[in-house]
C-alpha atoms as a PDB file:
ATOM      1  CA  UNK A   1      84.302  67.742 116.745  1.00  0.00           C
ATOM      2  CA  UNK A   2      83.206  70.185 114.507  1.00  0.00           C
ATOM      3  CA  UNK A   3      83.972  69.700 110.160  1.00  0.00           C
ATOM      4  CA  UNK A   4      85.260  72.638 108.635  1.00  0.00           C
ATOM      5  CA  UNK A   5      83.607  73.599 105.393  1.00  0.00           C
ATOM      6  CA  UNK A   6      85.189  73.274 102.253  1.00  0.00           C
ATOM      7  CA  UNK A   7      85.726  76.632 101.706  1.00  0.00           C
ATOM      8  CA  UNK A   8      87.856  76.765 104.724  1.00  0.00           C
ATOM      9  CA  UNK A   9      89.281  73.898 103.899  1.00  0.00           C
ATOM     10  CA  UNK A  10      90.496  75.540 100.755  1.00  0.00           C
ATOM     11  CA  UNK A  11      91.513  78.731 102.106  1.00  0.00           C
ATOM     12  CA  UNK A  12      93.884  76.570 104.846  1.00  0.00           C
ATOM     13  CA  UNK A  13      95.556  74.567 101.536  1.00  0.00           C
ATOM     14  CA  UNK A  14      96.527  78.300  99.923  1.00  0.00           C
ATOM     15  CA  UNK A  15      97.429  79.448 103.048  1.00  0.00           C
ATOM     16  CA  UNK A  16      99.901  76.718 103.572  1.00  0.00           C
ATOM     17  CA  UNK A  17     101.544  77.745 100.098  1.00  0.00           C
ATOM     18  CA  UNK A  18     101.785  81.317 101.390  1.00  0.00           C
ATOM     19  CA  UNK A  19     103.165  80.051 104.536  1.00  0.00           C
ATOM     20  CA  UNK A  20     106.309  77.355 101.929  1.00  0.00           C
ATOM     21  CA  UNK A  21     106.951  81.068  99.964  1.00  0.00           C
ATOM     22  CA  UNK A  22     107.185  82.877 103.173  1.00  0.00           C
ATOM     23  CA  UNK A  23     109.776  80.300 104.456  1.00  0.00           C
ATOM     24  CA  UNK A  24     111.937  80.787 101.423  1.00  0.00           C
ATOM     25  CA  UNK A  25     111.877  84.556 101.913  1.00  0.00           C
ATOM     26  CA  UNK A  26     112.970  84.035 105.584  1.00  0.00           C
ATOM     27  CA  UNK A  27     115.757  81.275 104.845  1.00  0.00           C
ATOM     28  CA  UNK A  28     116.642  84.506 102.354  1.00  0.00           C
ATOM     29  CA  UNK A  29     117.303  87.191 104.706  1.00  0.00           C
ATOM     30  CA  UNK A  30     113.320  88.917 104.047  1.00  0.00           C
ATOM     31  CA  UNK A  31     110.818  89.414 106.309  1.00  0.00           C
ATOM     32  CA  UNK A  32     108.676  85.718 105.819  1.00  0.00           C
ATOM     33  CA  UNK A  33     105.838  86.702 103.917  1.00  0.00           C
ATOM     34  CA  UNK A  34     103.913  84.839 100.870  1.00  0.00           C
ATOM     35  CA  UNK A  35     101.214  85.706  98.921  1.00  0.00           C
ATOM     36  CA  UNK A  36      99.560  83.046  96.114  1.00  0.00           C
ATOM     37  CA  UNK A  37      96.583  84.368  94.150  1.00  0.00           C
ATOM     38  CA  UNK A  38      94.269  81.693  92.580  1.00  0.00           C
ATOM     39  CA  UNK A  39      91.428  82.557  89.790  1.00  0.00           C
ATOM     40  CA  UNK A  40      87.746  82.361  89.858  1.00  0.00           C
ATOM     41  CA  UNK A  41      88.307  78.496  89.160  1.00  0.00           C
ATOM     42  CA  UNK A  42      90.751  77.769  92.353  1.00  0.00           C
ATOM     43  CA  UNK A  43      93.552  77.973  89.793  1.00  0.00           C
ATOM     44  CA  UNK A  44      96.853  78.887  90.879  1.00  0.00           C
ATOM     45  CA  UNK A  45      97.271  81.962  88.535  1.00  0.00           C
ATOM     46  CA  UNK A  46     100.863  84.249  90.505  1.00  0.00           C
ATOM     47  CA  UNK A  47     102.920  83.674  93.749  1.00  0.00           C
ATOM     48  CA  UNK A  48     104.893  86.256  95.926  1.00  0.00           C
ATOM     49  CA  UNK A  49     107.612  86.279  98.488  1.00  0.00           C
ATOM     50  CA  UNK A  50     109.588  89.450 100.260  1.00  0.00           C
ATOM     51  CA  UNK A  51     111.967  90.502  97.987  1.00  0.00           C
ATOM     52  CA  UNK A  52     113.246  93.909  99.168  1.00  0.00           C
ATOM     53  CA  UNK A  53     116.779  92.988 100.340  1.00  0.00           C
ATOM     54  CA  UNK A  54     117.117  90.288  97.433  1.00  0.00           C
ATOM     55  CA  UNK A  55     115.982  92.938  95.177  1.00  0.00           C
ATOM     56  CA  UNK A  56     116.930  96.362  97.013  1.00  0.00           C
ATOM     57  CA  UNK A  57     113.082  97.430  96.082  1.00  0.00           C
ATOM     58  CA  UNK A  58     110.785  99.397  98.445  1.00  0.00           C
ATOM     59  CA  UNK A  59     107.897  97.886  96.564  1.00  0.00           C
ATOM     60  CA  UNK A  60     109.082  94.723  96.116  1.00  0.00           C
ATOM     61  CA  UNK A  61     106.488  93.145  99.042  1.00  0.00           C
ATOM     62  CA  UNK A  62     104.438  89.645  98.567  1.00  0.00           C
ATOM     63  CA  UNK A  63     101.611  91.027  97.673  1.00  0.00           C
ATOM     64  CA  UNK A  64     102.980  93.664  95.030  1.00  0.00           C
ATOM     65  CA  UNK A  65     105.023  90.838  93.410  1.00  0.00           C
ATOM     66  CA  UNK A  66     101.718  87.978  93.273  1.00  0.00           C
ATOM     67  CA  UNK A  67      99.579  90.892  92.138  1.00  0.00           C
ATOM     68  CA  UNK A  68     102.087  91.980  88.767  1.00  0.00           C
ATOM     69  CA  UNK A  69     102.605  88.269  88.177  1.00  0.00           C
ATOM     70  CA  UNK A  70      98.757  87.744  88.224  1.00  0.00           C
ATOM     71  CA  UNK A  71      97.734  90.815  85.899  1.00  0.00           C
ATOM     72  CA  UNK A  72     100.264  89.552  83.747  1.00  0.00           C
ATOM     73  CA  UNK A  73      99.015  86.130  83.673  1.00  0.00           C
ATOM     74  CA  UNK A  74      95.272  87.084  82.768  1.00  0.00           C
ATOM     75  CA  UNK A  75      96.600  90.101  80.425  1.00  0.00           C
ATOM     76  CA  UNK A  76      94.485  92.093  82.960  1.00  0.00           C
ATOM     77  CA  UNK A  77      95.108  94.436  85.476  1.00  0.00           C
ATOM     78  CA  UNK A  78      91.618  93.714  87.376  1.00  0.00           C
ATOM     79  CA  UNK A  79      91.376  90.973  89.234  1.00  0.00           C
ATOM     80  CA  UNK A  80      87.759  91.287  90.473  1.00  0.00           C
ATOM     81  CA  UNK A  81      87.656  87.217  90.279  1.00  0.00           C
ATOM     82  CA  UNK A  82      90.911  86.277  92.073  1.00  0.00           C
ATOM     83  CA  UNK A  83      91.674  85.563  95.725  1.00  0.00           C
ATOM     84  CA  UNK A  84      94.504  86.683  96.851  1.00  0.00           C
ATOM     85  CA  UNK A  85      96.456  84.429 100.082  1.00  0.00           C
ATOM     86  CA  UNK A  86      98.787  86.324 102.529  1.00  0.00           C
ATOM     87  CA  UNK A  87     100.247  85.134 105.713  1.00  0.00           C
ATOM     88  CA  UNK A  88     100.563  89.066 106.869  1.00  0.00           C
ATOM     89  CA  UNK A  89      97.777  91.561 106.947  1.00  0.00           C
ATOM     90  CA  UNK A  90      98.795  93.901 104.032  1.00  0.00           C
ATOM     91  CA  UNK A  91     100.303  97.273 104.764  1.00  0.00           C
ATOM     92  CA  UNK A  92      99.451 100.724 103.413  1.00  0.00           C
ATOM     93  CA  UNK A  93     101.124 100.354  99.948  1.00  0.00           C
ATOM     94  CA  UNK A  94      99.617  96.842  99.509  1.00  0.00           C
ATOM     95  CA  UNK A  95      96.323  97.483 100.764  1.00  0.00           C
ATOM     96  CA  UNK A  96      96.043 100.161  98.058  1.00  0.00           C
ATOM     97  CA  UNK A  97      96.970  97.906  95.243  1.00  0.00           C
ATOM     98  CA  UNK A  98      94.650  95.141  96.325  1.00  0.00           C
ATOM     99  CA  UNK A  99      91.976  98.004  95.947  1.00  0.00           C
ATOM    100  CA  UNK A 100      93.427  99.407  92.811  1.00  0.00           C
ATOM    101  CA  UNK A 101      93.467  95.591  91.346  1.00  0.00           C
ATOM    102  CA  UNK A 102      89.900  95.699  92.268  1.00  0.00           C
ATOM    103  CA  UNK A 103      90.463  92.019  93.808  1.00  0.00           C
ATOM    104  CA  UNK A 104      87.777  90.092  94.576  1.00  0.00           C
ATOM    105  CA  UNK A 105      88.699  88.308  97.922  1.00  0.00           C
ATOM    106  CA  UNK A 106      91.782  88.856 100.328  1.00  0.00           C
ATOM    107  CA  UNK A 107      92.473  86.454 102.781  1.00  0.00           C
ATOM    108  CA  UNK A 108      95.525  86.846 105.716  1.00  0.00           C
ATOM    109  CA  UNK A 109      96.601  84.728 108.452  1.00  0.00           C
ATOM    110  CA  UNK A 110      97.722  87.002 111.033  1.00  0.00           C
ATOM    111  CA  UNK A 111      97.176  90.640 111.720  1.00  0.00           C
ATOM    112  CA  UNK A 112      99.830  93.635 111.569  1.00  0.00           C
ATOM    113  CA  UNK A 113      99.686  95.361 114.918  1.00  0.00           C
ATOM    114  CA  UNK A 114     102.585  97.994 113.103  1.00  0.00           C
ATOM    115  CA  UNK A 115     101.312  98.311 109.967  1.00  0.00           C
ATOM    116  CA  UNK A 116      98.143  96.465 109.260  1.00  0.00           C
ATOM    117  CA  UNK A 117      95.907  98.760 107.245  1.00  0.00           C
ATOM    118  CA  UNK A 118      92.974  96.584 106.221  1.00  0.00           C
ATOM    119  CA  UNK A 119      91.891  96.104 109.563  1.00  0.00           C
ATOM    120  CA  UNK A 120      94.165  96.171 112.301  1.00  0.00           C
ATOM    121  CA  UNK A 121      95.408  99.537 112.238  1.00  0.00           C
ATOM    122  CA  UNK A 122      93.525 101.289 109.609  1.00  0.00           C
ATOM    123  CA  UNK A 123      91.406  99.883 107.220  1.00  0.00           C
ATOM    124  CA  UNK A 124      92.217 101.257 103.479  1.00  0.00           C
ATOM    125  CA  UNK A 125      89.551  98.791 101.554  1.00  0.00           C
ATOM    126  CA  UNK A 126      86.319 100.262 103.385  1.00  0.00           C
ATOM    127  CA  UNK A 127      87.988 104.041 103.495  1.00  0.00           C
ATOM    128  CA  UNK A 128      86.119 106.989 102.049  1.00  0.00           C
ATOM    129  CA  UNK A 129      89.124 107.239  99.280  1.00  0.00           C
ATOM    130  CA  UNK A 130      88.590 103.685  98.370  1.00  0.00           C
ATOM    131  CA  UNK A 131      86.916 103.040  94.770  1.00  0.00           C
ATOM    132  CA  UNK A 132      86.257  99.620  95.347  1.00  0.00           C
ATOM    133  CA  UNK A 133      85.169  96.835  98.050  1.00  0.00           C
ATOM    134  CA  UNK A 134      86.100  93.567  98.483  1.00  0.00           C
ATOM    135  CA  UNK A 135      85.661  90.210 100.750  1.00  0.00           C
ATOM    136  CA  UNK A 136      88.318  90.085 103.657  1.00  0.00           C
ATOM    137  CA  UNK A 137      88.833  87.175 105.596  1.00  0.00           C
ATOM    138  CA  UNK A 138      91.669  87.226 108.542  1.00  0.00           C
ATOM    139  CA  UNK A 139      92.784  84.680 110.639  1.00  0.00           C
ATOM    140  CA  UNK A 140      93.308  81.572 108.540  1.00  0.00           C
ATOM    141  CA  UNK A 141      95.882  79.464 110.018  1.00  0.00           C
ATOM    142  CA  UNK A 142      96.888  82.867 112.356  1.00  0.00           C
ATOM    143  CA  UNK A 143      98.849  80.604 115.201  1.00  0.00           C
ATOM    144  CA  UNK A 144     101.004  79.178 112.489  1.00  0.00           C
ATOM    145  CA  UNK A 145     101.404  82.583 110.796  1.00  0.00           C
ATOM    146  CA  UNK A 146     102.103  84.518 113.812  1.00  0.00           C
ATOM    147  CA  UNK A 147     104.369  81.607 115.032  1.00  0.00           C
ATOM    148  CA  UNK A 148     106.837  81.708 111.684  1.00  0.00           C
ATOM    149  CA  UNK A 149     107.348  85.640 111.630  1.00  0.00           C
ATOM    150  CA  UNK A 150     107.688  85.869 115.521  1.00  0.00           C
ATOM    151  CA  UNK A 151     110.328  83.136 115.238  1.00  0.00           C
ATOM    152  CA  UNK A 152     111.816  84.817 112.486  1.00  0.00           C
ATOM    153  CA  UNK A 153     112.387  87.646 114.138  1.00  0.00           C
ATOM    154  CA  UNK A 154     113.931  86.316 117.361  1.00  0.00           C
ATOM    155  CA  UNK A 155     116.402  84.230 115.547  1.00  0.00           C
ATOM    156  CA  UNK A 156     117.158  87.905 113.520  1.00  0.00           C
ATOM    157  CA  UNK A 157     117.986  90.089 117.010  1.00  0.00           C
ATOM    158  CA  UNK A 158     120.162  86.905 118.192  1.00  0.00           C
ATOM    159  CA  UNK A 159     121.822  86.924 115.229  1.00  0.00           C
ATOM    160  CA  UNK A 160     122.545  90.729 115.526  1.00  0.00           C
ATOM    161  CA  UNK A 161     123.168  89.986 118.574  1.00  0.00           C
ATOM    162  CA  UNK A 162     126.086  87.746 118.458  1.00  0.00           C
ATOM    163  CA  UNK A 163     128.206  90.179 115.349  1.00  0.00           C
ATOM    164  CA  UNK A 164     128.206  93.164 118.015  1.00  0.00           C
END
């Protein structure tokens, strides 16, 4: 049996937040997404969940939400020393404010196959436009990820199904 490192360890305990704040934006109506960003001392610093239907917000996505509650937090727009914790691969719009935030890590749990534009699909953070690079890690706690939005998404169409 092999023991995971601590850093791991540590990036499976965030996840698992994302993972409670994308559950509350499911049980919501949203797309099941959460985002937590913690500081350069493992301090939880902002948290995010879909908000776009609670909201009626384009922008209103995990990531955009935990990234304004974080600059407002440190009184900073750059978060060079922060992690930021996603259960989705960010899209387009969020992949270019995780650059813009200059963030120091990002780490996802399951890749976009749609959407995914730090590595799936496209890869904004290492694009010739991009003004800044940072540390991506994907696939922390990806089963459990996948698992939530998939089952999300099935219990949508049958419900969608049924009011025809």
């Amino acid at each position: 049996m092999l023991i995971e490192n601590s850093e791991y360890l540590i990036h499976k305990q965030w996840m698992r937040r994302a993972l409670e704040l994308a559950k509350i934006a499911g049980d919501a109506g949203e797309v099941p997404v959460g985002a937590v960003i913690i500081d350069a001392h493992g301090n939880l610093i902002a948290e995010g969940e879909n908000r776009k239907e609670r909201d009626q917000d384009p922008t209103a996505h995990a990531e955009i939400i935990a990234l304004r509650a974080a600059s407002q937090s440190l009184h900073n727009w750059r978060l060079n020393q922060c992690t930021l914790y996603v259960t989705l691969e960010p899209c387009p719009m969020c992949a270019g404010a995780i650059v813009q935030a200059r963030l120091g890590m990002l780490v996802y749990g399951v890749d976009d196959t749609k959407t995914g534009a730090v590595r799936t699909v496209t890869n904004i953070p290492d694009g010739a436009a991009s003004n800044h690079r940072l540390r991506v890690m994907g696939g922390v706690l990806e089963s459990i990820c996948r698992e939530q939005l998939q089952t999300w998404f099935v219990q949508r169409r049958q419900k969608n199904h049924r009011q025809r």
